[in-house]
C-alpha atoms as a PDB file:
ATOM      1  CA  UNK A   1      24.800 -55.084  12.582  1.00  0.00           C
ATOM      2  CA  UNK A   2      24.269 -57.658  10.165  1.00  0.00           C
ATOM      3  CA  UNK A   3      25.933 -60.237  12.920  1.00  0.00           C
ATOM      4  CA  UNK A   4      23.781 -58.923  15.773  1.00  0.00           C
ATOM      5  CA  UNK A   5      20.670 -59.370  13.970  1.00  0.00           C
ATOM      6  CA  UNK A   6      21.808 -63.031  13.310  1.00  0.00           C
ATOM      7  CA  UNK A   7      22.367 -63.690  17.004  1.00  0.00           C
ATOM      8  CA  UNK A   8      18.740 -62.448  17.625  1.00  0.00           C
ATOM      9  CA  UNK A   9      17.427 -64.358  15.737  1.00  0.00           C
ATOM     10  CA  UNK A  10      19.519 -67.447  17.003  1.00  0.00           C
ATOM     11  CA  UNK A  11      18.462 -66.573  20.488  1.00  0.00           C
ATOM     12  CA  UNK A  12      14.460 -66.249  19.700  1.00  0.00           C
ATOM     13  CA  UNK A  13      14.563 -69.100  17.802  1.00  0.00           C
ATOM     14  CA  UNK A  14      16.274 -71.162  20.583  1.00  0.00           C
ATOM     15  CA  UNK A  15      13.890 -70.413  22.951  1.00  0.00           C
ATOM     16  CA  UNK A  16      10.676 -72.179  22.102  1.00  0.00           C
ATOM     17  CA  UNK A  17      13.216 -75.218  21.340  1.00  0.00           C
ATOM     18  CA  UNK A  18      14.317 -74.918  25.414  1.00  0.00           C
ATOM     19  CA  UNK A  19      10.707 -74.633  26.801  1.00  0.00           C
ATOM     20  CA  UNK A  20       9.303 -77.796  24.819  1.00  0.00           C
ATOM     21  CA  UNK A  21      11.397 -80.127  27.243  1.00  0.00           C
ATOM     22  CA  UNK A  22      10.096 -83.016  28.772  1.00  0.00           C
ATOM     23  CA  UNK A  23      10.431 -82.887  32.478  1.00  0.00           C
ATOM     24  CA  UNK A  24      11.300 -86.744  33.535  1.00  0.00           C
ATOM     25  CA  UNK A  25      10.757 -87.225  37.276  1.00  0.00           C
ATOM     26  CA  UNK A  26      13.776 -89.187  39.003  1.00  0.00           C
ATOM     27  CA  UNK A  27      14.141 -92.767  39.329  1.00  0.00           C
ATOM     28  CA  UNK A  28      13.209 -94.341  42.609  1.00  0.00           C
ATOM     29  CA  UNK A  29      14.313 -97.379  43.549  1.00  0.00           C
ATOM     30  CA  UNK A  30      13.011 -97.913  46.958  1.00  0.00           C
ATOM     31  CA  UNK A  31       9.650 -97.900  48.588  1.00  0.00           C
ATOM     32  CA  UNK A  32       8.615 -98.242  52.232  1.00  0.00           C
ATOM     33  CA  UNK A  33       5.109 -98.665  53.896  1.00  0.00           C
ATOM     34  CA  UNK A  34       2.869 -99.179  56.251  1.00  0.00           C
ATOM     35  CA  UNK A  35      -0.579-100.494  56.587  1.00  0.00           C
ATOM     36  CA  UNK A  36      -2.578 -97.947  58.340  1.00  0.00           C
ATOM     37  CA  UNK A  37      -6.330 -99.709  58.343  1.00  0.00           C
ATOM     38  CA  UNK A  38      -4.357-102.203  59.967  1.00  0.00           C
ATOM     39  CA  UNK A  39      -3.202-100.267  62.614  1.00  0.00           C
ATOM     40  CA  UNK A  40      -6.859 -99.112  63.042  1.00  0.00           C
ATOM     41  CA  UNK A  41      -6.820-103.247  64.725  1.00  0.00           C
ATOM     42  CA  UNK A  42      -3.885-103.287  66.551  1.00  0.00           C
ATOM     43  CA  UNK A  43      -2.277-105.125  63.707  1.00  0.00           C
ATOM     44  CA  UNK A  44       0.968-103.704  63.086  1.00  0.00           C
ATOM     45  CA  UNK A  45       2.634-104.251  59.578  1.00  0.00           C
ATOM     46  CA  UNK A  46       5.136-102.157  57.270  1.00  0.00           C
ATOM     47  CA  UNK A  47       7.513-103.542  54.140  1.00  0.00           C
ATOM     48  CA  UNK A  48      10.275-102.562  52.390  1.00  0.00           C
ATOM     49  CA  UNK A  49      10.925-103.096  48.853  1.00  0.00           C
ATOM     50  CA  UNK A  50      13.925-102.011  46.155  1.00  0.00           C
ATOM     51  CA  UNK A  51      14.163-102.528  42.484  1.00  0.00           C
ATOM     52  CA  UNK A  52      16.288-104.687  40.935  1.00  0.00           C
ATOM     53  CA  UNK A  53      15.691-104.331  37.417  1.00  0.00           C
ATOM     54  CA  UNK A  54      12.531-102.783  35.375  1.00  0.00           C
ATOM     55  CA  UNK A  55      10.258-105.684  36.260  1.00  0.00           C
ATOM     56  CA  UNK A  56      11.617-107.482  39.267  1.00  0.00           C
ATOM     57  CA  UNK A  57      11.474-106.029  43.151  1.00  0.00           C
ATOM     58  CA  UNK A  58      12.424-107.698  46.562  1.00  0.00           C
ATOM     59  CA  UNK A  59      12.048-106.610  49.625  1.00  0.00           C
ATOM     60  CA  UNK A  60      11.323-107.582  53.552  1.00  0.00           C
ATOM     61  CA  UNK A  61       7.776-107.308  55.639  1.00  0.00           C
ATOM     62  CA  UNK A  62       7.225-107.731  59.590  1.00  0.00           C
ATOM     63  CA  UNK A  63       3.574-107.999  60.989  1.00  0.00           C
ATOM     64  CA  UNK A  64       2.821-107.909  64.841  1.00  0.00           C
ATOM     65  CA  UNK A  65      -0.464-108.414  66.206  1.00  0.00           C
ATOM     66  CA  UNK A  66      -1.418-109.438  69.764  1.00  0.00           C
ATOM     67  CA  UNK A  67      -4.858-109.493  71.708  1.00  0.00           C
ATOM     68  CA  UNK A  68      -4.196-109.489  75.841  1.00  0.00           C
ATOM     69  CA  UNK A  69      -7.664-111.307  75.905  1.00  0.00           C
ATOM     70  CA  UNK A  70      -9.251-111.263  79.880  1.00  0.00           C
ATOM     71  CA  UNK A  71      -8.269-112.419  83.293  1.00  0.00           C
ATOM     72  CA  UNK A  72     -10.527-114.868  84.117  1.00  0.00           C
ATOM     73  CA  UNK A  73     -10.669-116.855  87.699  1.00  0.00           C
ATOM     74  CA  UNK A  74     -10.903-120.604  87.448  1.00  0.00           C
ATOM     75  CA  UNK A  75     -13.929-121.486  90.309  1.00  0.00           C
ATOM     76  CA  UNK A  76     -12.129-124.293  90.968  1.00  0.00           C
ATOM     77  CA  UNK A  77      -8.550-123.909  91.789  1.00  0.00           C
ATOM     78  CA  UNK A  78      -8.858-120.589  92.446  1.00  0.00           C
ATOM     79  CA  UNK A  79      -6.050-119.474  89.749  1.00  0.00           C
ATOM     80  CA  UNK A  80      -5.909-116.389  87.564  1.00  0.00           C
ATOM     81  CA  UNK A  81      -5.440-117.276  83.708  1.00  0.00           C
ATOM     82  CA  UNK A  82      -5.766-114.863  80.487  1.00  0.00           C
ATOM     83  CA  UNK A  83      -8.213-116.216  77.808  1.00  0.00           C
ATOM     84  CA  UNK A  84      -8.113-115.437  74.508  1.00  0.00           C
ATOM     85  CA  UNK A  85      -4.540-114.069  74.682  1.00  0.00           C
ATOM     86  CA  UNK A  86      -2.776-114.216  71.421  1.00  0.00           C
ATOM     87  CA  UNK A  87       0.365-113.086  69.972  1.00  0.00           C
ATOM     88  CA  UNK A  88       1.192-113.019  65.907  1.00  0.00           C
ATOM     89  CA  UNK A  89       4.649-112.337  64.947  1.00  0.00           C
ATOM     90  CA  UNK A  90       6.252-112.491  61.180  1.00  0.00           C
ATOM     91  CA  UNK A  91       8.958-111.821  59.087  1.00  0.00           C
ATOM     92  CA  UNK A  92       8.996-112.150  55.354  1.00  0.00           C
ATOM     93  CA  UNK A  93      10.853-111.866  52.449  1.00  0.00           C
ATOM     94  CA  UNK A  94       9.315-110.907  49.392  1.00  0.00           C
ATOM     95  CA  UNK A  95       9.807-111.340  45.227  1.00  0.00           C
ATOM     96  CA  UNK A  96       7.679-109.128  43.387  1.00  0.00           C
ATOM     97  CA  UNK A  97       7.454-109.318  39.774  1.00  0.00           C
ATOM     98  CA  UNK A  98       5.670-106.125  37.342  1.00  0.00           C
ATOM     99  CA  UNK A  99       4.940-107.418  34.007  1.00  0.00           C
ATOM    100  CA  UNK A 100       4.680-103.931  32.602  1.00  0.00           C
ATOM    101  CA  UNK A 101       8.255-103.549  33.109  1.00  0.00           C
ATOM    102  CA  UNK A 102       7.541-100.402  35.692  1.00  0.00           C
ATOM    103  CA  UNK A 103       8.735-101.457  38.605  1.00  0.00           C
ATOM    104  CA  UNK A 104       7.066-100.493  42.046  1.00  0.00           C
ATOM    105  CA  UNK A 105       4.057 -99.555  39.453  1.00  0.00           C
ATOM    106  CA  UNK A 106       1.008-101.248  38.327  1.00  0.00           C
ATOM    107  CA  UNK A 107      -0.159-104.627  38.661  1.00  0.00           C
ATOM    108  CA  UNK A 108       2.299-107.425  40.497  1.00  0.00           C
ATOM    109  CA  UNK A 109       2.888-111.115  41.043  1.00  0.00           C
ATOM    110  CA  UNK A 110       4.470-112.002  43.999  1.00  0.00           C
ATOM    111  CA  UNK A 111       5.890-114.810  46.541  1.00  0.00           C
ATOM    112  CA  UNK A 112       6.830-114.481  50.276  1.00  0.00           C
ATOM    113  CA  UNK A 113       8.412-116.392  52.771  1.00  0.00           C
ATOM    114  CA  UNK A 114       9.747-116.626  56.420  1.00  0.00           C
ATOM    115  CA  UNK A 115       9.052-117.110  59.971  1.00  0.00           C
ATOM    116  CA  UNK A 116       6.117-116.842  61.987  1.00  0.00           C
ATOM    117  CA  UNK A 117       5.471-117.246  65.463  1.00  0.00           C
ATOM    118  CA  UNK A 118       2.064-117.705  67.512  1.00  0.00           C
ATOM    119  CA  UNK A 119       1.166-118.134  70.855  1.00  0.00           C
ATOM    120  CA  UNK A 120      -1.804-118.085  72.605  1.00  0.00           C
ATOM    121  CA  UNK A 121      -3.659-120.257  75.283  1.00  0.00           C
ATOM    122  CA  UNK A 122      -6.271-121.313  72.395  1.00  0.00           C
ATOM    123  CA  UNK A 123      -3.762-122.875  69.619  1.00  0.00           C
ATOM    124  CA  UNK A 124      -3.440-126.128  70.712  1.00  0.00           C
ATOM    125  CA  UNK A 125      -5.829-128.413  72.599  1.00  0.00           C
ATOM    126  CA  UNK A 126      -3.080-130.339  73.984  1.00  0.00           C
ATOM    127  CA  UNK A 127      -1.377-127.919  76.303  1.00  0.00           C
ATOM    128  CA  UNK A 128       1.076-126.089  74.134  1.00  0.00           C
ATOM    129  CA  UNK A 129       0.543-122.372  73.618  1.00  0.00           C
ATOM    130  CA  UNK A 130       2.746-121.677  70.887  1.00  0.00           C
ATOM    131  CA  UNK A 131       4.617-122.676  68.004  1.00  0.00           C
ATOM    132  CA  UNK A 132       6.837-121.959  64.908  1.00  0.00           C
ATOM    133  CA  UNK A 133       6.349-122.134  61.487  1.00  0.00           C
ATOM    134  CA  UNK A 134       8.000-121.418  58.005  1.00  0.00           C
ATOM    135  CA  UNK A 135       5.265-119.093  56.191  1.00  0.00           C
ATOM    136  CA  UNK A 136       5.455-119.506  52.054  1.00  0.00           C
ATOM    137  CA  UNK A 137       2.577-117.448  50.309  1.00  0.00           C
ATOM    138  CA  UNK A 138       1.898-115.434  47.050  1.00  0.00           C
ATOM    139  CA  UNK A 139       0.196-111.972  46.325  1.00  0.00           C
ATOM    140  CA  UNK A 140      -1.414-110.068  43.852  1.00  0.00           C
ATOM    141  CA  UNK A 141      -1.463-106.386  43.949  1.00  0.00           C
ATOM    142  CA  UNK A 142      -1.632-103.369  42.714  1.00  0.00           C
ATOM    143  CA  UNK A 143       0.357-100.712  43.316  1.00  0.00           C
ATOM    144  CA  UNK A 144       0.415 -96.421  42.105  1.00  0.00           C
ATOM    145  CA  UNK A 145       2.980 -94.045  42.788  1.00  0.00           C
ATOM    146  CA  UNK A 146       2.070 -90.206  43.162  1.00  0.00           C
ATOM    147  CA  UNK A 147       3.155 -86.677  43.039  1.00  0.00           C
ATOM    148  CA  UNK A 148       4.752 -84.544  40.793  1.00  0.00           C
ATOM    149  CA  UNK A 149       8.153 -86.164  41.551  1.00  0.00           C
ATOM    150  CA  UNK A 150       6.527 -90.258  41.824  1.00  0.00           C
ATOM    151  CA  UNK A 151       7.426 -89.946  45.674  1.00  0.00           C
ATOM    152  CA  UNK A 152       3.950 -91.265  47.386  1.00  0.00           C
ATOM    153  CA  UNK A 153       2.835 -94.356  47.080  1.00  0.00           C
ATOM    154  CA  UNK A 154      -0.371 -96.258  48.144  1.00  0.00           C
ATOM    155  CA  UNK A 155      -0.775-100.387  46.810  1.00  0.00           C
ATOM    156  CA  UNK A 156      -3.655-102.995  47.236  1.00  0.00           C
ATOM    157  CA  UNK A 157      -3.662-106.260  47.106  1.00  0.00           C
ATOM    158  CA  UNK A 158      -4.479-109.747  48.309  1.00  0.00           C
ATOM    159  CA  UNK A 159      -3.124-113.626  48.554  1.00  0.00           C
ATOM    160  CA  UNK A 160      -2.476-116.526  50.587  1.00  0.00           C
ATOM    161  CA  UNK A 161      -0.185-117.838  52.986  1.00  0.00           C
ATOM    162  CA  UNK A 162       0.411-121.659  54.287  1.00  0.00           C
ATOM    163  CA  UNK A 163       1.867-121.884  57.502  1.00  0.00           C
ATOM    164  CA  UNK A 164       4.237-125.213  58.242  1.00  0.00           C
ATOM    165  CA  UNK A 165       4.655-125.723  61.787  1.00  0.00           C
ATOM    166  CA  UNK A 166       8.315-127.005  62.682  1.00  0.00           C
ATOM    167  CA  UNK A 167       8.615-126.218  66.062  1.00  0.00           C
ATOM    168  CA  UNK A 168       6.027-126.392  69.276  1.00  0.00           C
ATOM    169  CA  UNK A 169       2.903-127.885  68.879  1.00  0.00           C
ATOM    170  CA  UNK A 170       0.280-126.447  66.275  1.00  0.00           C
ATOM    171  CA  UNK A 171      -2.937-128.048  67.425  1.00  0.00           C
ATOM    172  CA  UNK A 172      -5.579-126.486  66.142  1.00  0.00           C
ATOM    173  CA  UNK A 173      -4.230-123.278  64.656  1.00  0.00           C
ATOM    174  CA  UNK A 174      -5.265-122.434  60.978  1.00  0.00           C
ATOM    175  CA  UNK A 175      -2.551-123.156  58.837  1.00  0.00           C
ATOM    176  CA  UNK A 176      -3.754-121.562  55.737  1.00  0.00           C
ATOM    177  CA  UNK A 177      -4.183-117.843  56.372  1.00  0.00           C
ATOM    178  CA  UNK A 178      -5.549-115.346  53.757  1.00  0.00           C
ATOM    179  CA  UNK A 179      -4.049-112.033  53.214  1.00  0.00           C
ATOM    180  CA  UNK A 180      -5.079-108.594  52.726  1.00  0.00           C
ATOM    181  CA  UNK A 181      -3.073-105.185  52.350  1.00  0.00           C
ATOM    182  CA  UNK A 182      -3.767-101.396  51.765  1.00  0.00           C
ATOM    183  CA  UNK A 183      -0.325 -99.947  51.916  1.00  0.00           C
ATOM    184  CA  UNK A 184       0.615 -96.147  51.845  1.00  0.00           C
ATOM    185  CA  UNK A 185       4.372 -95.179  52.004  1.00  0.00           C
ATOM    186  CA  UNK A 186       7.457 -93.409  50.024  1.00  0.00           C
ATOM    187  CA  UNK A 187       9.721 -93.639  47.726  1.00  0.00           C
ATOM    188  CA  UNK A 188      13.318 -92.879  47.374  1.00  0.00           C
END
């Protein structure tokens, strides 16, 4: 009796101990998004972006944007042309460093780079409609994860990105381009 009253006791006292855990949500290590105000525009843009260590992230972006512009007659010649057609293609790769050591969480500091190609019958005055450039930028953003398990995710940010043109002819096509993002996505 004496025993079984010692094993109650055990058990009721074990109990409390049990429910006081801490529930930790599961690491997640990668993140993918889109921009949907963005899309609103008909520019199209989503990244990708795993951890590497508590404070450092890389990852990849592509961006596609292109306006058809009109068909216009030249009174002239007779001949059918589009104005105002333009095309914006990118690919990036992407550093991202957290200095609060949580990693796809809080504020970030970051560097891109990659191609980009435009065309478009308005980016160079002497003829050429498109050319190629290496893009190298930086950001600043700020990104929150969500949800009982830290699944959603939803960042906001801005930066910069300087376009050098080494192939086709760049005319008059801004080379320095500001940047602008408000990403949802999830993580895994």
């Amino acid at each position: 009796m004496r025993a079984f009253a010692l094993l109650a006791a055990a058990l009721l006292c074990a109990a409390p101990l049990q429910a006081q855990q801490v529930y930790d949500p599961p690491v997640r290590v990668n993140m993918v998004s889109i921009l949907p105000l963005h899309f609103l525009g008909g520019f199209y843009a989503g990244d990708y972006e795993r951890a590497l260590s508590r404070s450092v992230s890389v990852g990849a972006g592509a961006s596609y944007f292109k306006r058809s512009g009109t068909v216009e007659t030249d009174p002239f010649t007779s001949e059918q042309f589009h104005s105002d057609r333009f095309t914006y293609r990118t690919v990036e790769g992407k550093v991202r460093f957290y200095p609060s050591g949580d990693v796809l969480n809080g504020l970030s500091f970051g560097v891109t780079a990659g191609p980009t190609f435009v065309s478009g019958n308005d980016v160079s005055p002497t003829g050429g409609d498109s050319f190629t450039a290496m893009g190298v930028g930086f950001e600043l953003a700020r990104s929150h994860t969500m949800g009982e398990d830290s699944r959603f995710y939803y960042g906001i940010g801005g930066g910069g990105k300087r376009l050098f043109p080494v192939g086709g002819e760049s005319g008059n096509a801004v080379l320095v381009l500001p940047t602008l993002r408000l990403s949802v996505g999830l993580l895994f």
